[in-house]
PDB file of N, CA and C in Angstrom:
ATOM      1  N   UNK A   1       0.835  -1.182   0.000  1.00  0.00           N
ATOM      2  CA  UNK A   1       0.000   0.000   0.000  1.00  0.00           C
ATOM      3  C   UNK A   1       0.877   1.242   0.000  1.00  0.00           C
ATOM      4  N   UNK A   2       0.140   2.399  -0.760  1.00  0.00           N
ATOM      5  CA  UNK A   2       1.107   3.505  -0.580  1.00  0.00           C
ATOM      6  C   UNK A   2      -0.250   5.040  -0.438  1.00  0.00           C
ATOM      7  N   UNK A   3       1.229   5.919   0.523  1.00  0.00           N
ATOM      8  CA  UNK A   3      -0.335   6.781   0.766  1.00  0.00           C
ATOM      9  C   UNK A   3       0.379   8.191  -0.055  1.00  0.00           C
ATOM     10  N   UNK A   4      -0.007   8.910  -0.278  1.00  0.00           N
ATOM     11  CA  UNK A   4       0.319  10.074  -0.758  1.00  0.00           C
ATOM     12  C   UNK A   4      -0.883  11.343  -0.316  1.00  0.00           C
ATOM     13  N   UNK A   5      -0.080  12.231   0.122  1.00  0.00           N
ATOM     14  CA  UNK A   5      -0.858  13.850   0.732  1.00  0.00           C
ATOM     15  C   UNK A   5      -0.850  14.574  -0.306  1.00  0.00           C
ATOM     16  N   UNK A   6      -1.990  15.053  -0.736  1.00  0.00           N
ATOM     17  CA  UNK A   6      -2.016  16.363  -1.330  1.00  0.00           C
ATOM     18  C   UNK A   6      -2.079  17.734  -1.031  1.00  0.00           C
ATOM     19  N   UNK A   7      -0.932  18.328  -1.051  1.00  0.00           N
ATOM     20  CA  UNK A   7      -1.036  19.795  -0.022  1.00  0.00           C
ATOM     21  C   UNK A   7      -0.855  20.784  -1.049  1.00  0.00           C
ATOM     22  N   UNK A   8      -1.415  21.795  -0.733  1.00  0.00           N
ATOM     23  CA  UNK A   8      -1.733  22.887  -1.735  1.00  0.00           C
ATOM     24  C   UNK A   8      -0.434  24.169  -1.310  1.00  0.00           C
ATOM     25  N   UNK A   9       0.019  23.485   0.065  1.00  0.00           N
ATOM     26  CA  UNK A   9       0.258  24.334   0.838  1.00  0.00           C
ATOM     27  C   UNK A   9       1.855  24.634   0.436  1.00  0.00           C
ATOM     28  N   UNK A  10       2.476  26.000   0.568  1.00  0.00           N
ATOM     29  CA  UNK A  10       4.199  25.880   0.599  1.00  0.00           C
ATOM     30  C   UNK A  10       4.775  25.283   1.759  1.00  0.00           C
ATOM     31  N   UNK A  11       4.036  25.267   3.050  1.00  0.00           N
ATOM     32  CA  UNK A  11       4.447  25.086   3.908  1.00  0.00           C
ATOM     33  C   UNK A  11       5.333  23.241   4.121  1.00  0.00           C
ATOM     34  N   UNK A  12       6.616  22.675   3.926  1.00  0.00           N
ATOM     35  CA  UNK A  12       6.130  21.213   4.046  1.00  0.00           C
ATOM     36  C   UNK A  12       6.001  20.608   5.121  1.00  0.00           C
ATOM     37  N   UNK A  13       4.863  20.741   6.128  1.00  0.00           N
ATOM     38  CA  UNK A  13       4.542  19.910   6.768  1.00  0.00           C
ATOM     39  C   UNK A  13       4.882  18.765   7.258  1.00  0.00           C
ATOM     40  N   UNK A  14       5.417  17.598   8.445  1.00  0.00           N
ATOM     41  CA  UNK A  14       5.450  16.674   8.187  1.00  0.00           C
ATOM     42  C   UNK A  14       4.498  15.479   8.204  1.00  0.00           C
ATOM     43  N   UNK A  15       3.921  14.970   7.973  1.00  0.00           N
ATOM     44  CA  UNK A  15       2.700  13.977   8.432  1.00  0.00           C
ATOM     45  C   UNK A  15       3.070  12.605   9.069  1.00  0.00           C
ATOM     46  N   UNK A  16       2.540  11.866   9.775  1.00  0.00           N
ATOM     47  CA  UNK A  16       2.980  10.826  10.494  1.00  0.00           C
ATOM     48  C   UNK A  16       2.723  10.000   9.818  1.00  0.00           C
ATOM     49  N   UNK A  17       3.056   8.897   9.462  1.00  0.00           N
ATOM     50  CA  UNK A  17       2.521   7.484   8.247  1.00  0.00           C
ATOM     51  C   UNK A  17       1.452   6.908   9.194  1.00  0.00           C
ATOM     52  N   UNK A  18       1.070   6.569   8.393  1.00  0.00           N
ATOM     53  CA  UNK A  18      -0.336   5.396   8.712  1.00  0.00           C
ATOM     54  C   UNK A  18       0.122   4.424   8.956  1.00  0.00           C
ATOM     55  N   UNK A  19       0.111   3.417  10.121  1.00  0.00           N
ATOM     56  CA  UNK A  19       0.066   2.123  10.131  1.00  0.00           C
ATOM     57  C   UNK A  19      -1.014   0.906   9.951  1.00  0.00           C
ATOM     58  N   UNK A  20      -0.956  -0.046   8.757  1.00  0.00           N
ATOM     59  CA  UNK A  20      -1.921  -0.498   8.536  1.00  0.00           C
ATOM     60  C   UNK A  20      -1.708  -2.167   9.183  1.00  0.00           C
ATOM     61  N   UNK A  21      -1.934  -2.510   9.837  1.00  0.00           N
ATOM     62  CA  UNK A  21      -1.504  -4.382  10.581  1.00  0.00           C
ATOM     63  C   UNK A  21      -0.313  -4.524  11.137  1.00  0.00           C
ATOM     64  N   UNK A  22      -0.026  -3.144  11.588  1.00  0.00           N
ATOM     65  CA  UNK A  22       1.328  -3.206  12.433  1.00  0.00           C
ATOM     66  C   UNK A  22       2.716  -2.725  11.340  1.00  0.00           C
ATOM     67  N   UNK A  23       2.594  -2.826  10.502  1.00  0.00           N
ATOM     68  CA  UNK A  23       3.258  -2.211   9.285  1.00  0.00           C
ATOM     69  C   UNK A  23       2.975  -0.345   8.551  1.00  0.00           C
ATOM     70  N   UNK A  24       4.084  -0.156   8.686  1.00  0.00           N
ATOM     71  CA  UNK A  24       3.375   1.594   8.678  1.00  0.00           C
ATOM     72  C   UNK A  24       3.172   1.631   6.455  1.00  0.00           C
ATOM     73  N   UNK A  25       2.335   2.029   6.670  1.00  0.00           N
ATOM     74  CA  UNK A  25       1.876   2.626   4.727  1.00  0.00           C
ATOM     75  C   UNK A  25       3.116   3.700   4.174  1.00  0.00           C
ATOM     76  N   UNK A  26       3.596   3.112   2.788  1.00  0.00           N
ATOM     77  CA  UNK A  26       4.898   3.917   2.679  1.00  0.00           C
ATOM     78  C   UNK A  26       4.531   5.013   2.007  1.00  0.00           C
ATOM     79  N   UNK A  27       5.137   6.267   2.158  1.00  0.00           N
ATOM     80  CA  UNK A  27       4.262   7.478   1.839  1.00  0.00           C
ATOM     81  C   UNK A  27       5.214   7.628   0.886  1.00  0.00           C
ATOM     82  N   UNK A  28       4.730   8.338  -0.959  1.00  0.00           N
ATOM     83  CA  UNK A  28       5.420   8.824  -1.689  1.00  0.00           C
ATOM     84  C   UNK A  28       4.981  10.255  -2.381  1.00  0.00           C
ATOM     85  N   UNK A  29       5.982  10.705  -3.497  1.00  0.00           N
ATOM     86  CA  UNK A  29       5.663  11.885  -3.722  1.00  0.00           C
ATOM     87  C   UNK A  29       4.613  11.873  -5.096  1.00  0.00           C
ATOM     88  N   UNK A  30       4.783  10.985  -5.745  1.00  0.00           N
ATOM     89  CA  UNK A  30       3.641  10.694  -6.695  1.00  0.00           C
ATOM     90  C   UNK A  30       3.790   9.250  -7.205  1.00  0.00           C
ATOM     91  N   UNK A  31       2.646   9.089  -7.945  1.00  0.00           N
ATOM     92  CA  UNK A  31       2.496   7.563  -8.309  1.00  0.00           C
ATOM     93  C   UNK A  31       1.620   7.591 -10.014  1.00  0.00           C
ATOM     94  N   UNK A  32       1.291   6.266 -10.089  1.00  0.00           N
ATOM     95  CA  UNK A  32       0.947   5.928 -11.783  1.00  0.00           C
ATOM     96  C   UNK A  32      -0.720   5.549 -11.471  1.00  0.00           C
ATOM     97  N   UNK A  33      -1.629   6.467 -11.539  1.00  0.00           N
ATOM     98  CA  UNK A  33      -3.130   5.832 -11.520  1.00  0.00           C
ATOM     99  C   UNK A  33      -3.998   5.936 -12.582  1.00  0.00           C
ATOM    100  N   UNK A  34      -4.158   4.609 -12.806  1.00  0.00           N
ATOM    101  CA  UNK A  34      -4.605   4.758 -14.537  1.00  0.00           C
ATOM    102  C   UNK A  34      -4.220   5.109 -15.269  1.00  0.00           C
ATOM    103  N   UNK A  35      -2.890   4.914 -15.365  1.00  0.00           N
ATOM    104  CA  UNK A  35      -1.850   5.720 -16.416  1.00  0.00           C
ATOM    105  C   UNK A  35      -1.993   7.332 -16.370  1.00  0.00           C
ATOM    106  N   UNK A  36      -2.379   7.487 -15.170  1.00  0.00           N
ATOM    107  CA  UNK A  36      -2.090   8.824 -14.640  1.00  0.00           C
ATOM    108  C   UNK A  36      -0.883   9.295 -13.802  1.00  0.00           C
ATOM    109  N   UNK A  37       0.178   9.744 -14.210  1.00  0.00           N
ATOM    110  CA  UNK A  37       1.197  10.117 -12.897  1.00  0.00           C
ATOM    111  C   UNK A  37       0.471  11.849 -12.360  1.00  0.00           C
ATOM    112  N   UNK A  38       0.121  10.833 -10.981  1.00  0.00           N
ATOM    113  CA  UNK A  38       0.092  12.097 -10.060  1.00  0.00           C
ATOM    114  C   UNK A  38       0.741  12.396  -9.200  1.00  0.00           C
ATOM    115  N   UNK A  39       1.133  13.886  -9.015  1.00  0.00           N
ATOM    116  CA  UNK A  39       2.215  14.151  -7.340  1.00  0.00           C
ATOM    117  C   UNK A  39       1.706  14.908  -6.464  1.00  0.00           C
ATOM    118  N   UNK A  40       1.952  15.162  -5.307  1.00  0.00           N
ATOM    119  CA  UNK A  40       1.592  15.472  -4.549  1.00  0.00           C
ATOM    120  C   UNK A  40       1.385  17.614  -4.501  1.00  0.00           C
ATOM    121  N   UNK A  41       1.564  18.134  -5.892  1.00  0.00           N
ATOM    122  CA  UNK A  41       1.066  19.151  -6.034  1.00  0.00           C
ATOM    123  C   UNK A  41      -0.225  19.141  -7.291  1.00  0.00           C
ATOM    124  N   UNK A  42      -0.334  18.082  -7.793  1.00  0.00           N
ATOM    125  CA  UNK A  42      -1.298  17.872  -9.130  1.00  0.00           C
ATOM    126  C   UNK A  42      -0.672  18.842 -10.320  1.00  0.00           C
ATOM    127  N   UNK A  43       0.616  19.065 -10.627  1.00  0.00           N
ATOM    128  CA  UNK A  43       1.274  19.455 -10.983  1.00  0.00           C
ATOM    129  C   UNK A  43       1.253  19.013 -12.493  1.00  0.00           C
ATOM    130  N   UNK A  44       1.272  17.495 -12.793  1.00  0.00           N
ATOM    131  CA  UNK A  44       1.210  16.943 -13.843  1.00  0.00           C
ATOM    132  C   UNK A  44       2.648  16.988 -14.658  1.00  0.00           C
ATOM    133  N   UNK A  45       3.199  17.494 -14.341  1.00  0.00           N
ATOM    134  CA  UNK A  45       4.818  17.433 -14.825  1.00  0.00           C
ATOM    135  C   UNK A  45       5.070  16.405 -15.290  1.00  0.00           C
ATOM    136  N   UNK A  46       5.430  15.351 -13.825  1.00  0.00           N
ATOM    137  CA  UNK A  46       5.930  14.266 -14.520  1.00  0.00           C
ATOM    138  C   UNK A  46       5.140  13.257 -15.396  1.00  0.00           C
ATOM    139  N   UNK A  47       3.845  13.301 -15.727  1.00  0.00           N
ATOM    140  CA  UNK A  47       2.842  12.935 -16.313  1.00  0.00           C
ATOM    141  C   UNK A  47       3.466  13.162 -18.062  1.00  0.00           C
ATOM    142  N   UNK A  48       3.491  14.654 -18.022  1.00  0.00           N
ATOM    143  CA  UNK A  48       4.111  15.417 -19.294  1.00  0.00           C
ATOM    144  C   UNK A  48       5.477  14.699 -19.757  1.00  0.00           C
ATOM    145  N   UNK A  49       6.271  14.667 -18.976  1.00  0.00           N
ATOM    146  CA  UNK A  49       7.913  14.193 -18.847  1.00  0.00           C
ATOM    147  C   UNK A  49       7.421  12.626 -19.101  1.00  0.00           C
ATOM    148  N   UNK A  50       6.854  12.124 -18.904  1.00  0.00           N
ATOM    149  CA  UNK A  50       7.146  10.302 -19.135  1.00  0.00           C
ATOM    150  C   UNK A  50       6.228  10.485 -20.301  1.00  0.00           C
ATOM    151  N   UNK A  51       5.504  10.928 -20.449  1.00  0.00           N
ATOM    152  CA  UNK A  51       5.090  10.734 -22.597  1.00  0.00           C
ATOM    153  C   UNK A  51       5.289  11.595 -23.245  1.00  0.00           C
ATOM    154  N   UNK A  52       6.558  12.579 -22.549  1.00  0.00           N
ATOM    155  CA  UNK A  52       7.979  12.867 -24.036  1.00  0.00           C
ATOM    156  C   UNK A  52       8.410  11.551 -23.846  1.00  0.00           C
ATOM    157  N   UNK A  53       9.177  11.152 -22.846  1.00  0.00           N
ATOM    158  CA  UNK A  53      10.476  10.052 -23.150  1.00  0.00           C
ATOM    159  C   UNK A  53       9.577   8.903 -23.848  1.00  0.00           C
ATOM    160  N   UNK A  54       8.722   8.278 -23.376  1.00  0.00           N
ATOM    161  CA  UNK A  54       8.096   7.221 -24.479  1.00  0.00           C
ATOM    162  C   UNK A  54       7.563   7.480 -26.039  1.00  0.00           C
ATOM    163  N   UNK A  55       7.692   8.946 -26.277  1.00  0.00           N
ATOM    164  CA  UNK A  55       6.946   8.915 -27.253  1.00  0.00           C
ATOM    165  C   UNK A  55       8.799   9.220 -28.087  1.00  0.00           C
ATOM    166  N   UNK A  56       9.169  10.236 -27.772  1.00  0.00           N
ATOM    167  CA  UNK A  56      10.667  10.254 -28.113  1.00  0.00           C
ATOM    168  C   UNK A  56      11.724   8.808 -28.298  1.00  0.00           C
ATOM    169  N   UNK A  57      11.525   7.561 -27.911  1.00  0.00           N
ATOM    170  CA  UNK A  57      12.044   6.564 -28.295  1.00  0.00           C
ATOM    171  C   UNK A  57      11.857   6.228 -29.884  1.00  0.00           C
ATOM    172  N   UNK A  58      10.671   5.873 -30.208  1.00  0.00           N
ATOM    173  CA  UNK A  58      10.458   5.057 -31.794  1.00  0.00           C
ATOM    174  C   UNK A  58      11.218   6.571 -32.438  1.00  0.00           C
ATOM    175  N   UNK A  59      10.886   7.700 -32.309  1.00  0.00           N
ATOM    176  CA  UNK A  59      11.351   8.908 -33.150  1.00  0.00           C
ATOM    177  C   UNK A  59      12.901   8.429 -33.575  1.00  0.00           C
ATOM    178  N   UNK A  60      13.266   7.888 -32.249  1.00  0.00           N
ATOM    179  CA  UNK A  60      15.329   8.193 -32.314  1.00  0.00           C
ATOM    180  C   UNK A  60      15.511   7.058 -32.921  1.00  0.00           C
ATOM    181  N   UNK A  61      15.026   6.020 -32.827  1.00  0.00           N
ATOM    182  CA  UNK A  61      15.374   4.657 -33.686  1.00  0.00           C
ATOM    183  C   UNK A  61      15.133   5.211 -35.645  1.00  0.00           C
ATOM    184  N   UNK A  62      14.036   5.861 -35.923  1.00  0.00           N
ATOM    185  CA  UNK A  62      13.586   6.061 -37.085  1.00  0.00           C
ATOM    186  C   UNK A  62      14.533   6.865 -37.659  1.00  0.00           C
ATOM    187  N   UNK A  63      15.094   8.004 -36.834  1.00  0.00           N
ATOM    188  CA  UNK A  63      16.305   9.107 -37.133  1.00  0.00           C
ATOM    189  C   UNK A  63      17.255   8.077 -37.289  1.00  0.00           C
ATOM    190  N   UNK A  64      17.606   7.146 -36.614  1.00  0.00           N
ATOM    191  CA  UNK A  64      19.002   6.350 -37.331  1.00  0.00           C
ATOM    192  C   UNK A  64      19.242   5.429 -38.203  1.00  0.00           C
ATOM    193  N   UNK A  65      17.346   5.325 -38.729  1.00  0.00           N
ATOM    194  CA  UNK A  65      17.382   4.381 -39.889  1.00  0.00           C
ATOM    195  C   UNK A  65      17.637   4.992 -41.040  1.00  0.00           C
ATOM    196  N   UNK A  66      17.223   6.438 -40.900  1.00  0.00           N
ATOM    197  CA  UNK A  66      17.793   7.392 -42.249  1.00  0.00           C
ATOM    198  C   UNK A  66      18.699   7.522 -43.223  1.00  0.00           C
ATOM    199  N   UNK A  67      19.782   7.293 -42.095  1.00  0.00           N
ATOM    200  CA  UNK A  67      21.070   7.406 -43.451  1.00  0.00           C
ATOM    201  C   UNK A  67      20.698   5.696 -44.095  1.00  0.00           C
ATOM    202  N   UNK A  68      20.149   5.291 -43.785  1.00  0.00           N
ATOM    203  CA  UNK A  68      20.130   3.468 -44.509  1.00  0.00           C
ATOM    204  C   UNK A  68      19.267   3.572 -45.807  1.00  0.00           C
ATOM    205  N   UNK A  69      18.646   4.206 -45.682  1.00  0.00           N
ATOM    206  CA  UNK A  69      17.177   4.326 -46.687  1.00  0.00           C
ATOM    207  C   UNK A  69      16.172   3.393 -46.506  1.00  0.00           C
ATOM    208  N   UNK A  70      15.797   3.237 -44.825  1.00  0.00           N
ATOM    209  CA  UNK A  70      14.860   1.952 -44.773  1.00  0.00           C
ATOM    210  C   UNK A  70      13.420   2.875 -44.462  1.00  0.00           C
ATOM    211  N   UNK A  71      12.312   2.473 -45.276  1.00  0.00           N
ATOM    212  CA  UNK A  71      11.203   2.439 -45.378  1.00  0.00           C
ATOM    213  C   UNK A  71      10.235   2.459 -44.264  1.00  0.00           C
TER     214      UNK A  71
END
């Protein structure tokens, strides 16, 4: 399990973790939901940043098929 705070706030706060069965819930700064990356400002950044780099892969392979003349 993982917990994540959403604070609007500048202030950073610290929050105490949740313990769930004697095991505390590991708190992060964002995560993947529904192929959504969210962080803990709803910022969407890194959302933006991971489909450049996936979409930027097939591009760089195609750029080095160029000098070949492949189709």
């Amino acid at each position: 399990m993982k917990e994540m705070c959403i604070d609007f706030h500048c202030n950073g706060t610290v929050i105490s973790p949740i313990v769930n069965s004697g095991e505390p819930v590991e708190q992060v700064d964002s995560f993947k939901y529904l192929g959504v990356v969210l962080d803990k400002k709803l910022s969407f950044t890194e959302h933006v940043t991971a489909g450049q780099k996936t979409s930027q892969q097939p591009v760089h392979i195609l750029r080095k098929l160029r000098p070949f003349n492949v189709n």
